[in-house]
Structures are given as C-alpha cells and as structure tokens.
Protein backbone atom coordinates (compact mmCIF):
# COMPACT_ATOMS: atom_id res chain seq x y z
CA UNK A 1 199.33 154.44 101.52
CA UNK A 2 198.71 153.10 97.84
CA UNK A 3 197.09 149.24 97.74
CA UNK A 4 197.17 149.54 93.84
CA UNK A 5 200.53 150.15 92.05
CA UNK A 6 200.03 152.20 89.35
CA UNK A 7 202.78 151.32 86.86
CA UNK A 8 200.36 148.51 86.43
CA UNK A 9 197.37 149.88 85.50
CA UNK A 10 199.08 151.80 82.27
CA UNK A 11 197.32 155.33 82.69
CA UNK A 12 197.52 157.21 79.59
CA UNK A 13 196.09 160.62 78.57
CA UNK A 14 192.04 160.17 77.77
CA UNK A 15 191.45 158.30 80.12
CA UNK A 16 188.28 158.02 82.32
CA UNK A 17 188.80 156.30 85.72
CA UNK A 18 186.86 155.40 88.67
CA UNK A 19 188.07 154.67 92.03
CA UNK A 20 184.61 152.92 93.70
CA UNK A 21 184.79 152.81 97.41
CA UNK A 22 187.13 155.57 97.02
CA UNK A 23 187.27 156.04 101.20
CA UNK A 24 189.04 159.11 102.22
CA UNK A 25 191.02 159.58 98.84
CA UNK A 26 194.23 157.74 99.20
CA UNK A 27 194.46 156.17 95.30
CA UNK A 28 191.81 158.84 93.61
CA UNK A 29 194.00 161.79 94.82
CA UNK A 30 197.05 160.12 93.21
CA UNK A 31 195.10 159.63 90.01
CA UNK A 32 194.46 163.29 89.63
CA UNK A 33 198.58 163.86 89.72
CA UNK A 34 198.09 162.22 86.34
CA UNK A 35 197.84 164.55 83.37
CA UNK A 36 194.97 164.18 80.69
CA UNK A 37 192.36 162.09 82.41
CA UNK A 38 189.35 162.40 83.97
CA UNK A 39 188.97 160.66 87.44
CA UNK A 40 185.89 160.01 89.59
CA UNK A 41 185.66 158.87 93.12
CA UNK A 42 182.78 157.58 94.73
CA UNK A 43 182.12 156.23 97.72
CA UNK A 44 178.12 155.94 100.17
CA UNK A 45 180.41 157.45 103.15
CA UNK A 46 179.45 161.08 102.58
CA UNK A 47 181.60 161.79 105.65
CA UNK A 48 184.70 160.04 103.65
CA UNK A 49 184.40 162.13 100.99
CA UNK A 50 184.20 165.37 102.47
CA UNK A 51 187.62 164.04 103.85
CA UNK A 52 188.84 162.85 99.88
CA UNK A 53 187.54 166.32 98.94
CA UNK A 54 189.73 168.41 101.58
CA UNK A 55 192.74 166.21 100.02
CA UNK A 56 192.11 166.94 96.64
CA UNK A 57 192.39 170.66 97.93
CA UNK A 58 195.33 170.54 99.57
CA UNK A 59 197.29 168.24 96.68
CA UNK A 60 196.29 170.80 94.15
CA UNK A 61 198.95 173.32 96.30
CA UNK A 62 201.71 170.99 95.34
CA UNK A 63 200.43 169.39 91.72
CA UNK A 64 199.04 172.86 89.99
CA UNK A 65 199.97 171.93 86.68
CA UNK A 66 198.32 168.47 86.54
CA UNK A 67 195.35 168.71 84.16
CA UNK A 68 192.79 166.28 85.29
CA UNK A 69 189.50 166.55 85.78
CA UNK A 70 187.75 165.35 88.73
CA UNK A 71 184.85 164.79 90.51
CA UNK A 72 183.65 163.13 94.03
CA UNK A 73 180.10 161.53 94.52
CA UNK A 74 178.04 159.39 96.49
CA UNK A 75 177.09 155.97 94.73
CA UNK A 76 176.35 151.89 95.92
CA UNK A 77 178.77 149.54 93.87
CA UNK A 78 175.46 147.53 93.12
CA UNK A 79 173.68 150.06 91.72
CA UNK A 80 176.05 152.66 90.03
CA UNK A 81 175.08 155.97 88.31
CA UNK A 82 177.23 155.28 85.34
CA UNK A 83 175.87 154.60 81.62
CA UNK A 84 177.67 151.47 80.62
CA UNK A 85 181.07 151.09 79.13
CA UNK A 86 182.49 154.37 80.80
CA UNK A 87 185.54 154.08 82.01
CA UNK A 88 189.41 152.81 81.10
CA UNK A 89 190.08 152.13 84.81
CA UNK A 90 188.21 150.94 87.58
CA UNK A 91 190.40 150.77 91.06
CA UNK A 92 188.29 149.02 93.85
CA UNK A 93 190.44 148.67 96.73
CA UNK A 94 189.50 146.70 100.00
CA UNK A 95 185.62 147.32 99.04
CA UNK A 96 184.25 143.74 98.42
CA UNK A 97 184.57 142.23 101.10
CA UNK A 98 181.90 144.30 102.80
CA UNK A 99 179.65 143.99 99.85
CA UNK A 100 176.41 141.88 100.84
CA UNK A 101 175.77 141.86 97.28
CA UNK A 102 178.64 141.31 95.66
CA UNK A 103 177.43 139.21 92.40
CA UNK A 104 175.70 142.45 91.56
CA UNK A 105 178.75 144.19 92.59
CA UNK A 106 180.64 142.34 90.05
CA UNK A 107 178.12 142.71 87.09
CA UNK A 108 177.95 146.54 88.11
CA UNK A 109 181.91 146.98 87.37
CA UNK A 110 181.86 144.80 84.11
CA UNK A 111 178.97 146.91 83.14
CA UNK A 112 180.73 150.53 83.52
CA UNK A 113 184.01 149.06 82.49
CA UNK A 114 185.07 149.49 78.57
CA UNK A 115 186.10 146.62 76.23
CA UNK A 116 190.35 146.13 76.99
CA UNK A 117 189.79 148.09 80.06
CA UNK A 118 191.61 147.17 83.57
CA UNK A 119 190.09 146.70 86.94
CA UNK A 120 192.53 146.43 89.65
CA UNK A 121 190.65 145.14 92.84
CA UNK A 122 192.08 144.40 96.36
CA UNK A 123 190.63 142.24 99.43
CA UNK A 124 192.35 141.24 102.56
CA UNK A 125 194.61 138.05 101.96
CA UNK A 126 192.75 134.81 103.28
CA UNK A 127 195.33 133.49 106.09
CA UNK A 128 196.09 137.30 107.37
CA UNK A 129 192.14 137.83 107.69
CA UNK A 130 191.89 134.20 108.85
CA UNK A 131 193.96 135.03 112.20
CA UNK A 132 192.05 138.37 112.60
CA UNK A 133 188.48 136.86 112.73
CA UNK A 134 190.09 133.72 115.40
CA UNK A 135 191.02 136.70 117.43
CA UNK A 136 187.91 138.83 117.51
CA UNK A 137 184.62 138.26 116.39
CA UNK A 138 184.03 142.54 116.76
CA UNK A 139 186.40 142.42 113.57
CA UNK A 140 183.36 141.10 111.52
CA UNK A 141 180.64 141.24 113.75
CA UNK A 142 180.18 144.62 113.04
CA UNK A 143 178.03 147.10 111.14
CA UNK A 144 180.22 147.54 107.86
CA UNK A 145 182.39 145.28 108.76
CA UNK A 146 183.79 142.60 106.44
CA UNK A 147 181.75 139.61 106.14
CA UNK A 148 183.64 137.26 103.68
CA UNK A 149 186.86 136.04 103.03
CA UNK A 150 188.25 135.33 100.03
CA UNK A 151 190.15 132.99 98.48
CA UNK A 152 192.50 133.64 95.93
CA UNK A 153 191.50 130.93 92.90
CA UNK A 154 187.87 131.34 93.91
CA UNK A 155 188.03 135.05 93.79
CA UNK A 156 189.96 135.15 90.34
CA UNK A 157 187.04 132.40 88.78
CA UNK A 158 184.70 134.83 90.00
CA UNK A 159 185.91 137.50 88.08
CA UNK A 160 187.08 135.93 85.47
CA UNK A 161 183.65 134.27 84.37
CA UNK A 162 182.28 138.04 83.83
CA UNK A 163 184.98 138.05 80.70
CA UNK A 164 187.78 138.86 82.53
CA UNK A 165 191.69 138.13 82.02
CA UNK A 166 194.37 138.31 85.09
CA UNK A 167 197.54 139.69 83.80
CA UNK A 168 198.98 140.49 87.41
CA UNK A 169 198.93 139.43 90.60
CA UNK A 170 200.54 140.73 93.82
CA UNK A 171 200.09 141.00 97.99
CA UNK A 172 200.81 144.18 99.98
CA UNK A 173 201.15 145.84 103.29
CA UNK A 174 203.05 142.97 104.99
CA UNK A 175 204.13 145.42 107.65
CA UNK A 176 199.83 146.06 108.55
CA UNK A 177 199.48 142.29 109.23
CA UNK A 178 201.15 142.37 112.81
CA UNK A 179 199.42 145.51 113.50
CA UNK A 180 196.04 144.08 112.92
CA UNK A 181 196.37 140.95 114.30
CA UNK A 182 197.57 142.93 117.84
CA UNK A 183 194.54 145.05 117.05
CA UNK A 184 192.39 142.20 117.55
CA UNK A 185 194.33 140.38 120.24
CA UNK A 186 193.44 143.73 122.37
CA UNK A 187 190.00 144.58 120.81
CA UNK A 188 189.31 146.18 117.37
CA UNK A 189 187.70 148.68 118.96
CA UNK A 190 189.79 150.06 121.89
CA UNK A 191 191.96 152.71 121.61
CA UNK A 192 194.13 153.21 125.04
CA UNK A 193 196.72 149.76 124.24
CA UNK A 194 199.98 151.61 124.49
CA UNK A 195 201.26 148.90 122.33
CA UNK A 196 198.60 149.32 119.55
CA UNK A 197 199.38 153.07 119.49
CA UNK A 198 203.03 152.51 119.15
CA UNK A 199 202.45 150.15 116.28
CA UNK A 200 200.28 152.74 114.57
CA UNK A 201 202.71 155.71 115.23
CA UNK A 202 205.37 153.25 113.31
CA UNK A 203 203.23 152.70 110.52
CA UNK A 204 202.69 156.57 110.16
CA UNK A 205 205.96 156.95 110.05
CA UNK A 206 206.66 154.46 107.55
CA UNK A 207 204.29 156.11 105.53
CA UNK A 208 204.93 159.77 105.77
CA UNK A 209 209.19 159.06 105.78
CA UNK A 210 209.40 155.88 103.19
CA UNK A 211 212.88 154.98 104.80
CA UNK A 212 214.11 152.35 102.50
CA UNK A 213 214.95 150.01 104.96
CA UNK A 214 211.06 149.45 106.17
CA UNK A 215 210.03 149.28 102.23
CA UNK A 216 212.75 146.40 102.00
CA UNK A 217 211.58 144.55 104.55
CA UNK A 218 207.76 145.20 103.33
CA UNK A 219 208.71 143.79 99.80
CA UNK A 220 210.21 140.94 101.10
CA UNK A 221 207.61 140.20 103.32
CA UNK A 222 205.21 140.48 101.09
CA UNK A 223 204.74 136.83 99.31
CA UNK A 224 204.58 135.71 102.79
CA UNK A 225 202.52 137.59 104.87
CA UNK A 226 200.98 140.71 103.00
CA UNK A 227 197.88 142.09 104.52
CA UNK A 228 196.08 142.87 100.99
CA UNK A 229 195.89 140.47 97.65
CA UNK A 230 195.70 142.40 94.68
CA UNK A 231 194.72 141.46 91.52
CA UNK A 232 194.76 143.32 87.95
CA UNK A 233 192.35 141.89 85.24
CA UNK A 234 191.13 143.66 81.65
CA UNK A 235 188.11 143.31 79.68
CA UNK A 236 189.49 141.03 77.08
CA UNK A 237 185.98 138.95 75.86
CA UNK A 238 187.94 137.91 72.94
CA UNK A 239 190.97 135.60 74.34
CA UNK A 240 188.57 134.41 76.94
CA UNK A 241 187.18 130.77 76.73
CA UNK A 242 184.30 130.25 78.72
C-alpha cells in the first residue's frame, strides 16, 4: 500500500534516493523496481527492517532485471549518517508525526537533500487524526505513538521556510479512515473485535486484488476524508522569497 505516488516524484536513471522511516519496506521496495538508481532505506526499527529486507528478497524473484542498487540501515531522522547534499529523492512517509524533534528532523532532510531535489512527505490528515485521538487517548498515549497533529498551511510554512517549493499536493487512503476510527472506538490495542478484523480482512483484500470499484470509491473519497495528506516539495532556493 503506496502513500507516495510515484509518477510524481519524476525518478530518472542516477538517481540516489532515500526512503527515511522506511518501516517494513512498502515504498523502498517499489523504488528498487526502478532501473538505474541507487535506493536506501532506513529506519531505528531494526525489527522493521529485517522485515523490508525479507521483501527486497522475495521482489527480486519477480523484478530480476531491475538494476538498482540498494541498501537497508539503521539511522534517527535527527541525526542522519549521510554527508550533505546526497540524494535526488527523499520519501518520508507517516514518520513526523512521531518525531519529538522534528525542527531537527526538518534541517536533517534539507541537509541530505540536493539543490532541485524532491521530498515527498506524508502525515495523517488533521480532522481524520482529530476523531482518532477524541476516541482513544491509547492512540497517542503511547510509546511511539504520534504526538502531533498537523495542519496543512502550518505544515507547508514549516517546510517551506527551509527553501522549499510545493508543487503538489494530495490526501490518500480514504478507505483506512473508517477503519481507524472503529479501531479506536473498540481500543487501539485489542485484537478479538470481530468487526475490526473484518474491516482489516477488507482492506487486505483491497490491497492484494485492486478491484477497480474500491479504488473508485477511494479516489473519490479522497478530498473528503483521506486518512494521509501528502505533500511534494523540491529544493528550489532560487524562486523562493523568504
């Protein structure tokens, strides 16, 4: 299940890309399907990326002739282990929000980031988020869980004053909204509502079938109740007026 959408990000051979926060692998294992670039992954969740390495593994049986290069490893967005100016891409999906930090977050993926390069970043959409924290406080009160919520014109300042220009904006995953907010009606952390279960067997098999009738109704649905803002800005220090 893909927050970012690619077409977006204009991937071309050469180039590097980082996906920070990677998780289990979900948008670095679809960069590697990309030919002529050189993708890293990263993530403090050694557990997670013992998971993103097993997928690399098994996508390589059905993409052998992508060339990429690629490489997993354990790094804090606030302090990465990159020199500056390394990469074309950064992808940093559904990571800030759980950032304590997150100024030095920000100045840590302008720093790594090269001059015209694209960041596309994702956080939970404000009134989605704003119905899941009325209905639990275990959905934030929790180690590693998120402990902001953004706005969408305060989030885009923020980035924006670090040299940044938007050039696309979009939500996703209206479909997950429901399912989290009946998540949270039940408890976040419970895992015997029948209900709950049936919701996430749907969503599985959205995701493994891609009927077109679900991805209508997610598209629609989208402007109006998407789960996940996402945002797609490039270094451009040039054309920006600060």
């Amino acid at each position: 299940m893909l927050t970012i959408n690619f077409k977006y990000l204009g991937i071309v051979q050469g180039n590097n890309i980082l996906d920070i926060g990677c998780g289990e692998g979900r948008h670095i294992t679809e960069v590697c399907n990309c030919d002529g670039v050189f993708c890293i992954g990263a993530d403090k969740s050694y557990k997670d990326l013992l998971t993103a390495k097993e997928k690399f593994q098994f996508n390589e049986k059905f993409f052998p002739l992508a060339k990429s290069g690629k490489a997993l490893c354990s790094a804090d967005i606030t302090r990465l282990p990159f020199k500056n100016k390394s990469f074309d891409i950064v992808i940093c999906s559904e990571v800030m929000e759980h950032i304590l930090e997150e100024d030095k977050a920000f100045d840590e993926l302008a720093r790594v980031i090269k001059y015209k390069g694209i960041i596309a970043l994702s956080v939970p959409r404000s009134w989605p988020e704003k119905i899941c924290w009325f209905l639990s406080d275990a959905y934030f009160n929790t180690n590693g869980g998120h402990i902001r919520i953004y706005s969408k014109k305060k989030l885009i300042q923020k980035i924006e004053k670090n040299r940044y220009r938007l050039y696309k904006a979009h939500y996703a995953h209206s479909l997950h909204s429901p399912f989290w907010w009946l998540k949270c009606f039940v408890g976040p952390n419970r895992v015997d509502s029948s209900l709950v279960n049936l919701y996430h067997r749907f969503l599985v098999w959205d995701m493994m079938k891609k009927p077109f009738i679900t991805k209508f109704i997610d598209k629609l649905l989208n402007p109006i109740m998407g789960k996940s803002l996402v945002l797609y800005f490039v270094y451009d220090p040039d054309n920006i007026k600060l």
